[in-house]
PDB file of N, CA and C in Angstrom:
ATOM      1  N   UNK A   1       0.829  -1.187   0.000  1.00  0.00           N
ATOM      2  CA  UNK A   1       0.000   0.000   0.000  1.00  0.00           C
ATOM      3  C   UNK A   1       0.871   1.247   0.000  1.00  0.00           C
ATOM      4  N   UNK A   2       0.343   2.158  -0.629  1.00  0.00           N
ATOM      5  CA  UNK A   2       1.257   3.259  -0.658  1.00  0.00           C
ATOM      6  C   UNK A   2       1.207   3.989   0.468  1.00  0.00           C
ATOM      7  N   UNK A   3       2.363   5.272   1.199  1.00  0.00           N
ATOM      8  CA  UNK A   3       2.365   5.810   2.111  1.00  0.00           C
ATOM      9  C   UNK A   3       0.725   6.707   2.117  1.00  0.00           C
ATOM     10  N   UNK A   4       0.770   7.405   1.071  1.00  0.00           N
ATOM     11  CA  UNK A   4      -0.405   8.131   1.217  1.00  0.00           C
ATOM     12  C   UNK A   4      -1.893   7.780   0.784  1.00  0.00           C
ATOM     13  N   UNK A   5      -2.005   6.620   0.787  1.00  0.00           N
ATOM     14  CA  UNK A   5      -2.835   5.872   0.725  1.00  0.00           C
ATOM     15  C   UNK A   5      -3.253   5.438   2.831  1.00  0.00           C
ATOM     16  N   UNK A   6      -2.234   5.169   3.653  1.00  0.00           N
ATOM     17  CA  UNK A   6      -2.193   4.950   4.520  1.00  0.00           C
ATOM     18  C   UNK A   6      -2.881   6.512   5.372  1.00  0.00           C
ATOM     19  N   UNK A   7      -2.085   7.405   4.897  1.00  0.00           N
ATOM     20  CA  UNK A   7      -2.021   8.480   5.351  1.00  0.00           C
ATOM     21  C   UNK A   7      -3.789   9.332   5.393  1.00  0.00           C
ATOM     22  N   UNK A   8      -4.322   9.037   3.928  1.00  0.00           N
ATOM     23  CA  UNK A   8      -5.371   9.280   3.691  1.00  0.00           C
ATOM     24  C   UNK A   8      -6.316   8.556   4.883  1.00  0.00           C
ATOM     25  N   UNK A   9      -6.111   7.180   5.084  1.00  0.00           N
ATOM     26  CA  UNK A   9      -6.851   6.438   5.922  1.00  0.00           C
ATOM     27  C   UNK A   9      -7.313   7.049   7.241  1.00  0.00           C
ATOM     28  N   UNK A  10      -5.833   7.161   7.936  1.00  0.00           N
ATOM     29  CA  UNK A  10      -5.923   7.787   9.179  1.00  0.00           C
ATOM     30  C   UNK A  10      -5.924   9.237   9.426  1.00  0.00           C
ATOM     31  N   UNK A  11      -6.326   9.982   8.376  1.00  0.00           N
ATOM     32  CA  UNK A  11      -6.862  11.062   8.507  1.00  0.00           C
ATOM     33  C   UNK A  11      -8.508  11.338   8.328  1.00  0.00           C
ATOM     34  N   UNK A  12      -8.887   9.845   7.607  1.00  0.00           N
ATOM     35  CA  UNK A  12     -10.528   9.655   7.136  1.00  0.00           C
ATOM     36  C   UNK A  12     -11.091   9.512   8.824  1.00  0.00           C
ATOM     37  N   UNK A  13      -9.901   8.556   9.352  1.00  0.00           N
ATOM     38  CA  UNK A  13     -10.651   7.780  10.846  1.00  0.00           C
ATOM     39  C   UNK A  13     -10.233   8.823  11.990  1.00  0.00           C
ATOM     40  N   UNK A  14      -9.261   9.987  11.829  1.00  0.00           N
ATOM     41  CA  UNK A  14      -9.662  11.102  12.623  1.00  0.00           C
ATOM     42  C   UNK A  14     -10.663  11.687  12.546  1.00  0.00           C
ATOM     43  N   UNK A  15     -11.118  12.276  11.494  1.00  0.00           N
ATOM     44  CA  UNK A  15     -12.157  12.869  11.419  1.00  0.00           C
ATOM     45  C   UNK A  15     -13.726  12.164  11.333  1.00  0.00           C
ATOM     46  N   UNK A  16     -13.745  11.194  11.202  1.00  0.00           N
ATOM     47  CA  UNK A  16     -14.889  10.077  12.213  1.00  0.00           C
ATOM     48  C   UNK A  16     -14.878  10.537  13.648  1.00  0.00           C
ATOM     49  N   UNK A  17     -13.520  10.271  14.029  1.00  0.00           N
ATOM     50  CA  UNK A  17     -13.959  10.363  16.071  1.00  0.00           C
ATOM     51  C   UNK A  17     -14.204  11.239  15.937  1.00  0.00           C
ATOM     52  N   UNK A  18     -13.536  12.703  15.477  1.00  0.00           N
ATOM     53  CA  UNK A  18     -13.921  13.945  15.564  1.00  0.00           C
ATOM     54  C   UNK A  18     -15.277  14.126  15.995  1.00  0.00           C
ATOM     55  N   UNK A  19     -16.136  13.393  14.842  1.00  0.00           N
ATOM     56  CA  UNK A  19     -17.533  13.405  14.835  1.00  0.00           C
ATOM     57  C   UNK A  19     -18.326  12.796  15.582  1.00  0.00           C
ATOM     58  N   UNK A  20     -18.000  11.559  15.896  1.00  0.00           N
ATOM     59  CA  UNK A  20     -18.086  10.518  17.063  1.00  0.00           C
ATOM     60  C   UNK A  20     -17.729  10.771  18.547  1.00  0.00           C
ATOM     61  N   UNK A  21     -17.167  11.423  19.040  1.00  0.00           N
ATOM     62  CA  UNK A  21     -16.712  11.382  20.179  1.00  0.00           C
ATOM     63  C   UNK A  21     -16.770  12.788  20.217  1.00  0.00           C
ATOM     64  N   UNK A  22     -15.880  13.757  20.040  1.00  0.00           N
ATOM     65  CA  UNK A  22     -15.790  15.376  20.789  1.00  0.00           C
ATOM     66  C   UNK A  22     -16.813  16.156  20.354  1.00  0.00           C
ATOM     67  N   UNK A  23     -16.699  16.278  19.005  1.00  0.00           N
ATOM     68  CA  UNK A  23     -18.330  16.694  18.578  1.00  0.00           C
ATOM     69  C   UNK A  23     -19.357  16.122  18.240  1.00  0.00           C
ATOM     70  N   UNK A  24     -19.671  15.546  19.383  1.00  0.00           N
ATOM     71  CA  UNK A  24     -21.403  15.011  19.151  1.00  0.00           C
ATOM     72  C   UNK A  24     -22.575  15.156  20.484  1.00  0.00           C
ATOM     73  N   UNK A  25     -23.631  15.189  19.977  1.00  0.00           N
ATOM     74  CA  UNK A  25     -24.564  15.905  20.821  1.00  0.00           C
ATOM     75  C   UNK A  25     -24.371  14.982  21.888  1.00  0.00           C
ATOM     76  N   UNK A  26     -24.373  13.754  21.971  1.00  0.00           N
ATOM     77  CA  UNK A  26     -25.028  12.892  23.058  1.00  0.00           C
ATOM     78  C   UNK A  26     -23.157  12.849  23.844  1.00  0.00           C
ATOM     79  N   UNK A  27     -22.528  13.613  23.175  1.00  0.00           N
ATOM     80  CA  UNK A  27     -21.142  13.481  24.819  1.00  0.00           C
ATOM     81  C   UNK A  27     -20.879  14.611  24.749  1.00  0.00           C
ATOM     82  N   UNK A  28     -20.144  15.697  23.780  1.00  0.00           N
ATOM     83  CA  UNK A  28     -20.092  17.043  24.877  1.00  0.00           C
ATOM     84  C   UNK A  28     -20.415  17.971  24.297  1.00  0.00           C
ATOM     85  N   UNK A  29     -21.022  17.887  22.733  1.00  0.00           N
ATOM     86  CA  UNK A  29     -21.632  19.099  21.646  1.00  0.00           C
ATOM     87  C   UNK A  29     -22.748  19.444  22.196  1.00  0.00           C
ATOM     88  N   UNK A  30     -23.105  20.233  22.011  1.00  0.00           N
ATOM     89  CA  UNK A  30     -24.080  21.120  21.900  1.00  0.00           C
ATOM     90  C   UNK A  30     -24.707  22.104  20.887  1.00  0.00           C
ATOM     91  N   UNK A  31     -25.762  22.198  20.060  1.00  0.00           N
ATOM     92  CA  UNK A  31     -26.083  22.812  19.062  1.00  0.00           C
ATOM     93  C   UNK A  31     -26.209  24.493  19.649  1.00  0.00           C
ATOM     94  N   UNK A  32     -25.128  25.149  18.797  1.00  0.00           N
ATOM     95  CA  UNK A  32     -24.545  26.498  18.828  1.00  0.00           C
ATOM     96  C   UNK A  32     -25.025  27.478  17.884  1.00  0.00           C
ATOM     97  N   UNK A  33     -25.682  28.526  17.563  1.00  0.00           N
ATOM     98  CA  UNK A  33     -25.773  30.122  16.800  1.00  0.00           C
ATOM     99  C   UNK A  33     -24.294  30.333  16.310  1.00  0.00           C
ATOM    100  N   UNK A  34     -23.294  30.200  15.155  1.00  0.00           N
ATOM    101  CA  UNK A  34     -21.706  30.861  15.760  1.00  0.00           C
ATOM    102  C   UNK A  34     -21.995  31.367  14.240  1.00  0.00           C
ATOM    103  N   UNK A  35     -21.980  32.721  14.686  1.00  0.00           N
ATOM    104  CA  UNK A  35     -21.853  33.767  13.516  1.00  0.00           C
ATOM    105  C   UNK A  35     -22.550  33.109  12.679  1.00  0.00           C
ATOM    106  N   UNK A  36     -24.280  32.719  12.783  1.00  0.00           N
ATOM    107  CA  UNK A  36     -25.637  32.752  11.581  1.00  0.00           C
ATOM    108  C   UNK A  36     -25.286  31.225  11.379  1.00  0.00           C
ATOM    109  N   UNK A  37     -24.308  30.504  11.593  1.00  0.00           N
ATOM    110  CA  UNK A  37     -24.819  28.822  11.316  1.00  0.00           C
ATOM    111  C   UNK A  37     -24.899  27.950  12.501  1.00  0.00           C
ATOM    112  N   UNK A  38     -25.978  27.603  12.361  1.00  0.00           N
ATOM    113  CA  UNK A  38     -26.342  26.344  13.494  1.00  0.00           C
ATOM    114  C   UNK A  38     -25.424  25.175  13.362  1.00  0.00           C
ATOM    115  N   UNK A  39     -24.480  25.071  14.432  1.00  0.00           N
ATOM    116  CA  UNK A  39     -23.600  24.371  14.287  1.00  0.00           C
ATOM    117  C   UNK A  39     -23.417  23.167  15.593  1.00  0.00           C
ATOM    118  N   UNK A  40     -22.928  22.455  15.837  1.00  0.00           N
ATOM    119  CA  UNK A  40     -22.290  21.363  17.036  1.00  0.00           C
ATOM    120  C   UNK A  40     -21.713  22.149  17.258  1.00  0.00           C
ATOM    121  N   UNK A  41     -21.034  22.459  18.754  1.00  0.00           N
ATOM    122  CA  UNK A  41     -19.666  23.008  19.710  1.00  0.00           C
ATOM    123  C   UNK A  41     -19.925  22.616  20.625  1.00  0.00           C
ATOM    124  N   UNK A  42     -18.505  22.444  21.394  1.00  0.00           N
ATOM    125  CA  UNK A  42     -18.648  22.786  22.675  1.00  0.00           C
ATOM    126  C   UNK A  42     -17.769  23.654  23.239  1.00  0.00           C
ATOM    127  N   UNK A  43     -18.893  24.364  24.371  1.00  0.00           N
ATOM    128  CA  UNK A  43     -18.275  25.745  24.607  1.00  0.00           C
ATOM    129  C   UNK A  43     -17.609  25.544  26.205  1.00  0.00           C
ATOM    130  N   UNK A  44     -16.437  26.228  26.308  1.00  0.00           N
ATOM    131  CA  UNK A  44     -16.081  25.956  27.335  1.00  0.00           C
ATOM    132  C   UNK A  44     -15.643  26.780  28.354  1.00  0.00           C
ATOM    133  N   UNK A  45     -16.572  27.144  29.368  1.00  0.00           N
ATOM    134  CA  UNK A  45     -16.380  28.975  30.289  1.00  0.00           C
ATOM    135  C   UNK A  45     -15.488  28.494  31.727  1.00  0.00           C
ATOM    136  N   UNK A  46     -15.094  27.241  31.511  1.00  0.00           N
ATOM    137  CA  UNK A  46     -14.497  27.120  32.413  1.00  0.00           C
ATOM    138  C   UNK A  46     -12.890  26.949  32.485  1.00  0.00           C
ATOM    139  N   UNK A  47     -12.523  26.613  31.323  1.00  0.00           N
ATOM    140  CA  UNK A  47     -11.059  25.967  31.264  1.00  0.00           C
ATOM    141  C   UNK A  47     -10.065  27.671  31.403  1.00  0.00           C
ATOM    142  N   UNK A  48     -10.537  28.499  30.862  1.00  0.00           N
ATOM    143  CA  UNK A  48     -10.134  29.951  30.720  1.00  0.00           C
ATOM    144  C   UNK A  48      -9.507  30.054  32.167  1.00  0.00           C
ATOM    145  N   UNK A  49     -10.607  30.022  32.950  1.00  0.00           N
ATOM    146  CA  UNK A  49     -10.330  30.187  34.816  1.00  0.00           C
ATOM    147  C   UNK A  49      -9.142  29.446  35.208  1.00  0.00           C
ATOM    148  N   UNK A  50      -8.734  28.418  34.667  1.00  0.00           N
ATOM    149  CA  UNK A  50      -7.594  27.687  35.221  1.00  0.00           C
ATOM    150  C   UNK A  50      -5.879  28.257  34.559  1.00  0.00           C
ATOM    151  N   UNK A  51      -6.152  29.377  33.168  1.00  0.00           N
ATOM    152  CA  UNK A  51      -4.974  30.112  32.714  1.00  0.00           C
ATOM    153  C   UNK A  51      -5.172  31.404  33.505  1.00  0.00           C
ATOM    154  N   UNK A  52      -3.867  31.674  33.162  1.00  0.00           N
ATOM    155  CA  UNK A  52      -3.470  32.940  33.710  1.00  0.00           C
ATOM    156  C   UNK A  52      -4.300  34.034  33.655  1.00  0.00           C
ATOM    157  N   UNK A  53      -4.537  34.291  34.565  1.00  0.00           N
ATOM    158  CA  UNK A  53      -5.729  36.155  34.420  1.00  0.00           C
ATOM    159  C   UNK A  53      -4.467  37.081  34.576  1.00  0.00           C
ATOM    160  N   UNK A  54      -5.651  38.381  33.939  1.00  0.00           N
ATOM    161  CA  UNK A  54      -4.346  39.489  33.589  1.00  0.00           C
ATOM    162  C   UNK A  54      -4.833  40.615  35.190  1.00  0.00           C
ATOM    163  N   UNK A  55      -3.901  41.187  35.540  1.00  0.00           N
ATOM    164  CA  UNK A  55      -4.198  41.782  36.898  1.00  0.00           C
ATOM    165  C   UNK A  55      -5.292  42.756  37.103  1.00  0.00           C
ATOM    166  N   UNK A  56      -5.466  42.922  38.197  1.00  0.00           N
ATOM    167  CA  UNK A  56      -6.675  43.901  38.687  1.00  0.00           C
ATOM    168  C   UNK A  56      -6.333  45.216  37.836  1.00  0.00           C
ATOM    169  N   UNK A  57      -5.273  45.579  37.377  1.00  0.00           N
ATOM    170  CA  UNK A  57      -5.169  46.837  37.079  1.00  0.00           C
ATOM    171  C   UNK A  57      -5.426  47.071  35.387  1.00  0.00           C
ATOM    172  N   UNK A  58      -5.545  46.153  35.191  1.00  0.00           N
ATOM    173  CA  UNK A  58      -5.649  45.580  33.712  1.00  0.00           C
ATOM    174  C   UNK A  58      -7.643  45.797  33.465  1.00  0.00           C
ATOM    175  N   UNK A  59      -8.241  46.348  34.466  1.00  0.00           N
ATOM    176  CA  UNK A  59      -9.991  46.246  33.990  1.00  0.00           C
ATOM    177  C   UNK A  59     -10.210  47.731  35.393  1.00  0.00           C
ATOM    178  N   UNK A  60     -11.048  48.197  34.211  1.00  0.00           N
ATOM    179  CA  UNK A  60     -12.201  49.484  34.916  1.00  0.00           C
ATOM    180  C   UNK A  60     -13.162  48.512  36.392  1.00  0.00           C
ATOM    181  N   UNK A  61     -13.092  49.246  37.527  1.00  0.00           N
ATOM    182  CA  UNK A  61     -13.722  48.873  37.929  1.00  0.00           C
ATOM    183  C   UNK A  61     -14.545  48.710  38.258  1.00  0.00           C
ATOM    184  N   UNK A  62     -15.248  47.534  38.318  1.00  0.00           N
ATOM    185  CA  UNK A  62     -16.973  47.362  38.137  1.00  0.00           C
ATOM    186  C   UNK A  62     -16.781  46.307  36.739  1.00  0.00           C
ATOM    187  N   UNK A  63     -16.170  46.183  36.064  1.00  0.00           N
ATOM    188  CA  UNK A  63     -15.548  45.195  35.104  1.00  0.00           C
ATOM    189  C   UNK A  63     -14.848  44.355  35.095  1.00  0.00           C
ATOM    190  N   UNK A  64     -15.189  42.985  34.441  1.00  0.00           N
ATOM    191  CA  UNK A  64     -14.433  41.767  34.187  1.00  0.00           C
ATOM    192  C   UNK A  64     -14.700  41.433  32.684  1.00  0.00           C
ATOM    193  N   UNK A  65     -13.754  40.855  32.719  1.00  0.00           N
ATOM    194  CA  UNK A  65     -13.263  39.543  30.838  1.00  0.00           C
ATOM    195  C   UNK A  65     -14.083  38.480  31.523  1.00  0.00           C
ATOM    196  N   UNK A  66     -14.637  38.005  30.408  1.00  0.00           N
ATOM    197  CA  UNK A  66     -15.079  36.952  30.195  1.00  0.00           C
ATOM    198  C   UNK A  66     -14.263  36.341  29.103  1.00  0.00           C
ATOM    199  N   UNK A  67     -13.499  34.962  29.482  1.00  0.00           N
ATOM    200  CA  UNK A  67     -13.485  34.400  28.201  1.00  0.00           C
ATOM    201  C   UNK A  67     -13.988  32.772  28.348  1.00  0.00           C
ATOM    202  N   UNK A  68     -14.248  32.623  26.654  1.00  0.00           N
ATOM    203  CA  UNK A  68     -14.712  31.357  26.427  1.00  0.00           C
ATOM    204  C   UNK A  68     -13.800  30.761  25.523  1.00  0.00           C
ATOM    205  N   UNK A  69     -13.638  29.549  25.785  1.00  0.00           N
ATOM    206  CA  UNK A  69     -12.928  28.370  24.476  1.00  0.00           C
ATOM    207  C   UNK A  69     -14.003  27.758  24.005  1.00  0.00           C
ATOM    208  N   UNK A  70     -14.572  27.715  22.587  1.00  0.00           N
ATOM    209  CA  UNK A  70     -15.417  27.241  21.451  1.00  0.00           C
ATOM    210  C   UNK A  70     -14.421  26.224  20.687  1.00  0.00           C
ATOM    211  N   UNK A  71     -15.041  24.768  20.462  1.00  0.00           N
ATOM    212  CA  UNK A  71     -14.384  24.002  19.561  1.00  0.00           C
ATOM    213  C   UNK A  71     -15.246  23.219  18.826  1.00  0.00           C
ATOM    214  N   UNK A  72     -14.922  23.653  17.853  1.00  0.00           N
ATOM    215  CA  UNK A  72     -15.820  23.257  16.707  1.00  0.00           C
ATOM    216  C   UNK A  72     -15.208  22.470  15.657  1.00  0.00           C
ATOM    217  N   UNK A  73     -15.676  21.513  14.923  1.00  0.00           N
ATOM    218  CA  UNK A  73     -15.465  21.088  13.699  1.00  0.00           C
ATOM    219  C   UNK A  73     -15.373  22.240  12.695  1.00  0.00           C
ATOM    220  N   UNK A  74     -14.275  22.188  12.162  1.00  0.00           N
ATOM    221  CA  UNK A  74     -13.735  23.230  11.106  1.00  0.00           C
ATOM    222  C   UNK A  74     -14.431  23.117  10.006  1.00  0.00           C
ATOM    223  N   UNK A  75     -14.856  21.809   9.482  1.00  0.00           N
ATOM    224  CA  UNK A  75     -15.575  21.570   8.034  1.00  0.00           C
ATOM    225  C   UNK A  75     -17.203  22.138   8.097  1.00  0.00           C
ATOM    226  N   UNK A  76     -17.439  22.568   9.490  1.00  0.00           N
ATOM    227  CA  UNK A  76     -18.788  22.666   9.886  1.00  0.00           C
ATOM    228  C   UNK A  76     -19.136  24.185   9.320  1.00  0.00           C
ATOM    229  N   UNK A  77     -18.266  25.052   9.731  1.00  0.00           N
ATOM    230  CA  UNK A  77     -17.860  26.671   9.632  1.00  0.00           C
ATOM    231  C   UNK A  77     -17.721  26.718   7.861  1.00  0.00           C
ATOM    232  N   UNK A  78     -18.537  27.758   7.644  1.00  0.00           N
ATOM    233  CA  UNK A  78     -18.113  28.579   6.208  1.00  0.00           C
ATOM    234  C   UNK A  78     -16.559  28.564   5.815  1.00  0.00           C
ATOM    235  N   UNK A  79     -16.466  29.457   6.831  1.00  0.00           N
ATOM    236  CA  UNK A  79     -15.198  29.880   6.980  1.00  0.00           C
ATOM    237  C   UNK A  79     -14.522  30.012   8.424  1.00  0.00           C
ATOM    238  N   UNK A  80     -13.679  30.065   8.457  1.00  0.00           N
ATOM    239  CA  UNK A  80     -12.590  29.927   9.471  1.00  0.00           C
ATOM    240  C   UNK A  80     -13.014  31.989  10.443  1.00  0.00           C
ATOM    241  N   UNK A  81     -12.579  31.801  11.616  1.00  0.00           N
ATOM    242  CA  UNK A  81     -12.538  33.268  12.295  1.00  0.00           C
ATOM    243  C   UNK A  81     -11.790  33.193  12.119  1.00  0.00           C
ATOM    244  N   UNK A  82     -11.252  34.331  12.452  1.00  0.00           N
ATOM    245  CA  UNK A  82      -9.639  35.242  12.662  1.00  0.00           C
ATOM    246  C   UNK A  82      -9.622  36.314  13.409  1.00  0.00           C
ATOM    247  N   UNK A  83      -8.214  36.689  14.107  1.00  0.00           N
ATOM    248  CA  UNK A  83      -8.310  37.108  15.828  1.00  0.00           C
ATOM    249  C   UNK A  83      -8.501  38.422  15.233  1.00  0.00           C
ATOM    250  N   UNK A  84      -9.230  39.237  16.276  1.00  0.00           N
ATOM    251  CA  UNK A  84      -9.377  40.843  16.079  1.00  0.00           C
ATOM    252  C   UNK A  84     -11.130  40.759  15.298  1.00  0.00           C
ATOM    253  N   UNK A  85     -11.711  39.925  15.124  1.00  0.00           N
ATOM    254  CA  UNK A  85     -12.781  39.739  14.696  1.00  0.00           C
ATOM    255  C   UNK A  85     -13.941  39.643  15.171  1.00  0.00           C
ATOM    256  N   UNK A  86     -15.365  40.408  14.859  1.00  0.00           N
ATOM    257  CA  UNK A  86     -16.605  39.928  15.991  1.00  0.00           C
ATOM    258  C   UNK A  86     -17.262  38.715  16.120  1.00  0.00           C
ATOM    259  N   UNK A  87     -17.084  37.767  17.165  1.00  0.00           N
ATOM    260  CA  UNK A  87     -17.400  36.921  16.773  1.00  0.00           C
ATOM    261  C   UNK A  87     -19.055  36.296  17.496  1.00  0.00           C
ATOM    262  N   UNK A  88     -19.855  36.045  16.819  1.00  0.00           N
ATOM    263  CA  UNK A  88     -21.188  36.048  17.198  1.00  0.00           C
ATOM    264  C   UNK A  88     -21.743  34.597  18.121  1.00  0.00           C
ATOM    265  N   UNK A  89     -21.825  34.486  19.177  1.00  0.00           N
ATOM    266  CA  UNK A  89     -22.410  32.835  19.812  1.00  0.00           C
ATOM    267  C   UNK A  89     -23.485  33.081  20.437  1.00  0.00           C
ATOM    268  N   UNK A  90     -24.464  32.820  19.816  1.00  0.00           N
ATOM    269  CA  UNK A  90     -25.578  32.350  20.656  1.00  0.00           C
ATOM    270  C   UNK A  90     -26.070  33.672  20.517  1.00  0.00           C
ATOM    271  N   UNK A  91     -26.252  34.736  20.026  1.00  0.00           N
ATOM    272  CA  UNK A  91     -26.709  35.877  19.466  1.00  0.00           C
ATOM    273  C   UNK A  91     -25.868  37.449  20.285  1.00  0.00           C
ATOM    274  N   UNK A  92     -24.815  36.327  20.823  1.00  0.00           N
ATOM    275  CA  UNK A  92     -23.926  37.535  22.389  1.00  0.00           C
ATOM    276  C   UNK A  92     -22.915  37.644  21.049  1.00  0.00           C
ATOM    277  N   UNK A  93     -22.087  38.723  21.052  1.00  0.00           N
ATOM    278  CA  UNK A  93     -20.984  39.406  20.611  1.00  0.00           C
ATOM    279  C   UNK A  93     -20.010  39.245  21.519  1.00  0.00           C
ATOM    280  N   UNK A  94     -18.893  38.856  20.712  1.00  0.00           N
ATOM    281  CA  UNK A  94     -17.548  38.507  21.190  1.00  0.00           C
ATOM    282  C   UNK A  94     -16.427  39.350  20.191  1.00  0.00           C
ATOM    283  N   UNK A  95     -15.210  38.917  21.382  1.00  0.00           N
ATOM    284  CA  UNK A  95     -14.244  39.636  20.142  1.00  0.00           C
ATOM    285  C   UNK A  95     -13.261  38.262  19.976  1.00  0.00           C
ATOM    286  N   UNK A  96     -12.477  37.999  18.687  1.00  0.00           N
ATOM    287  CA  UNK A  96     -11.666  36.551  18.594  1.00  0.00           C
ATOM    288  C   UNK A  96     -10.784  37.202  19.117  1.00  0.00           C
ATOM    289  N   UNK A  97      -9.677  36.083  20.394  1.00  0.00           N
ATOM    290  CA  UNK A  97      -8.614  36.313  20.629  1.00  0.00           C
ATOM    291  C   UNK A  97      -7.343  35.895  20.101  1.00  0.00           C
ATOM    292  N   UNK A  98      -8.186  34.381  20.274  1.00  0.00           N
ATOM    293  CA  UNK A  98      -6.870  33.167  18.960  1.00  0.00           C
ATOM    294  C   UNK A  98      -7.659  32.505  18.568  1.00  0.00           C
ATOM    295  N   UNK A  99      -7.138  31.814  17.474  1.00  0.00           N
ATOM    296  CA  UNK A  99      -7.566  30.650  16.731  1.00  0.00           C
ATOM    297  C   UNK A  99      -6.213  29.834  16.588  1.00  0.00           C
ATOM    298  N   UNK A 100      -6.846  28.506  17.267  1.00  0.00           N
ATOM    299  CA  UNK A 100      -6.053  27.107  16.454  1.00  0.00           C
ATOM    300  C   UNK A 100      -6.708  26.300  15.571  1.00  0.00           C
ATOM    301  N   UNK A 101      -5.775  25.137  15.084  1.00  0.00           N
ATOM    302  CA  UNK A 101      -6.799  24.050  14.466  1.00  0.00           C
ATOM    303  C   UNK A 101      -5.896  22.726  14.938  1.00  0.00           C
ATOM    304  N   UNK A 102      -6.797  21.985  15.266  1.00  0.00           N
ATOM    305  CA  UNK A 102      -5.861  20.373  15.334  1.00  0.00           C
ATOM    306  C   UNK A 102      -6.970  19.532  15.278  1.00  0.00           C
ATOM    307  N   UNK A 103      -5.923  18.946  14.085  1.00  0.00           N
ATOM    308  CA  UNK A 103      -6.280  17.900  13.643  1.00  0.00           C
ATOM    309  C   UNK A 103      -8.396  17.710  12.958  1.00  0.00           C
ATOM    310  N   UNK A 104      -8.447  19.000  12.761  1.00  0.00           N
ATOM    311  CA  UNK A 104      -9.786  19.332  12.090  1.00  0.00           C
ATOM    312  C   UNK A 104     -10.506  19.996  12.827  1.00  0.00           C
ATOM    313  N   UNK A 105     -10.426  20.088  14.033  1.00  0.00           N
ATOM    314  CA  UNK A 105     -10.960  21.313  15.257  1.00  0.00           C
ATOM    315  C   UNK A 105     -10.385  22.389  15.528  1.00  0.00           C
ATOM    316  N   UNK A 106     -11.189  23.248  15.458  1.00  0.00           N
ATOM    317  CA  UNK A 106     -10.876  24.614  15.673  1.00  0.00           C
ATOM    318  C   UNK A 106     -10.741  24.914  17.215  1.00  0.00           C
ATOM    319  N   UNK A 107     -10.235  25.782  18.255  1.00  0.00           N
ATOM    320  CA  UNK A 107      -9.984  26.154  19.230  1.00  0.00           C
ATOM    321  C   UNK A 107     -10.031  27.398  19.077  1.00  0.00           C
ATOM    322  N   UNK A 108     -11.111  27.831  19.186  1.00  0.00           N
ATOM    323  CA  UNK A 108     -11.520  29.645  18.842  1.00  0.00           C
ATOM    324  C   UNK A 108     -11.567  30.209  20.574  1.00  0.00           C
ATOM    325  N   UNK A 109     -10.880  31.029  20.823  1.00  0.00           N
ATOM    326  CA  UNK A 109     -10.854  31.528  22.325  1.00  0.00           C
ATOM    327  C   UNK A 109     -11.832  33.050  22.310  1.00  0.00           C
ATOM    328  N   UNK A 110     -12.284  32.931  22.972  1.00  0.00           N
ATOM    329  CA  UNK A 110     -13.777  34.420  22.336  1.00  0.00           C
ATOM    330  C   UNK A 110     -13.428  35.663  23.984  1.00  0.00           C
ATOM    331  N   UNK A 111     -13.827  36.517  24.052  1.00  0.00           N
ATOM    332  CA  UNK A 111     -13.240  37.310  25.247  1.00  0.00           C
ATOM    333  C   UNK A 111     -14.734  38.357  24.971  1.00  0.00           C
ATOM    334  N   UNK A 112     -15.026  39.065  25.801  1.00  0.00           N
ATOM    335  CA  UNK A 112     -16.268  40.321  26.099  1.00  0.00           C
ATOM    336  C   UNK A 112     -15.887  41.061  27.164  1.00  0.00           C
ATOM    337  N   UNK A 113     -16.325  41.975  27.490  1.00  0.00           N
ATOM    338  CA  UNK A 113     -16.051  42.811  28.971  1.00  0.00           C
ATOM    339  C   UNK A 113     -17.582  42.716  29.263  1.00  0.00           C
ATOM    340  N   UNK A 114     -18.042  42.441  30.500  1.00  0.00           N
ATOM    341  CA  UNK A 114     -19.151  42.103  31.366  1.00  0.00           C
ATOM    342  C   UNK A 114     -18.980  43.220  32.418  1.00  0.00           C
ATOM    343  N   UNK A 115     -19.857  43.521  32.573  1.00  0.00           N
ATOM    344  CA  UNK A 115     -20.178  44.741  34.010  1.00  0.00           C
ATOM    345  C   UNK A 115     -20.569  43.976  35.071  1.00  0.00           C
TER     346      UNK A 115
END
């Protein structure tokens, strides 16, 4: 068998689990609004809390960041975000901070200021 014949394979059967396992409704997706397409994600308001926060002096007070990690199937999205961008979930406005991709998932990190 040829290398990329192999190669093709186990990139077909990543993107199965993809679909099977991280994004799917019945284990941790959830059907998402992200910028006008109804999509699978899962959103995540908690993992943020466990990185580094930026100091008290860093926010007006009476203000906090919110951030969220969104991971989505990439093939799901029109198109890809990109940081500095508004990014729309669930009909709330965000701004993109980063974007990754692995291995066909996106890792979109979203940020807002909350009163």
């Amino acid at each position: 068998r040829p290398q990329w014949e192999e190669m093709s394979r186990f990139k077909d059967a990543v993107a199965a689990d993809i679909k099977r396992v991280f994004i799917n409704q019945l284990e941790f997706a959830d059907r998402h609004n992200i910028n006008g397409e109804d999509v699978l994600a899962v959103v995540d308001r908690d993992v943020i809390k466990e990185r580094q926060r930026p100091t008290a002096a860093e926010y007006a007070e009476g203000v906090f960041l919110e951030e969220i990690l969104v991971y989505v199937d990439a093939s799901d999205l029109s198109r890809k975000p990109v940081k500095g961008e508004i990014f729309r979930l669930d009909g709330e406005m965000f701004l993109v901070v980063e974007v990754g991709e692995n291995m066909g998932v996106l890792e979109i990190t979203i940020t807002s200021n909350e009163a």
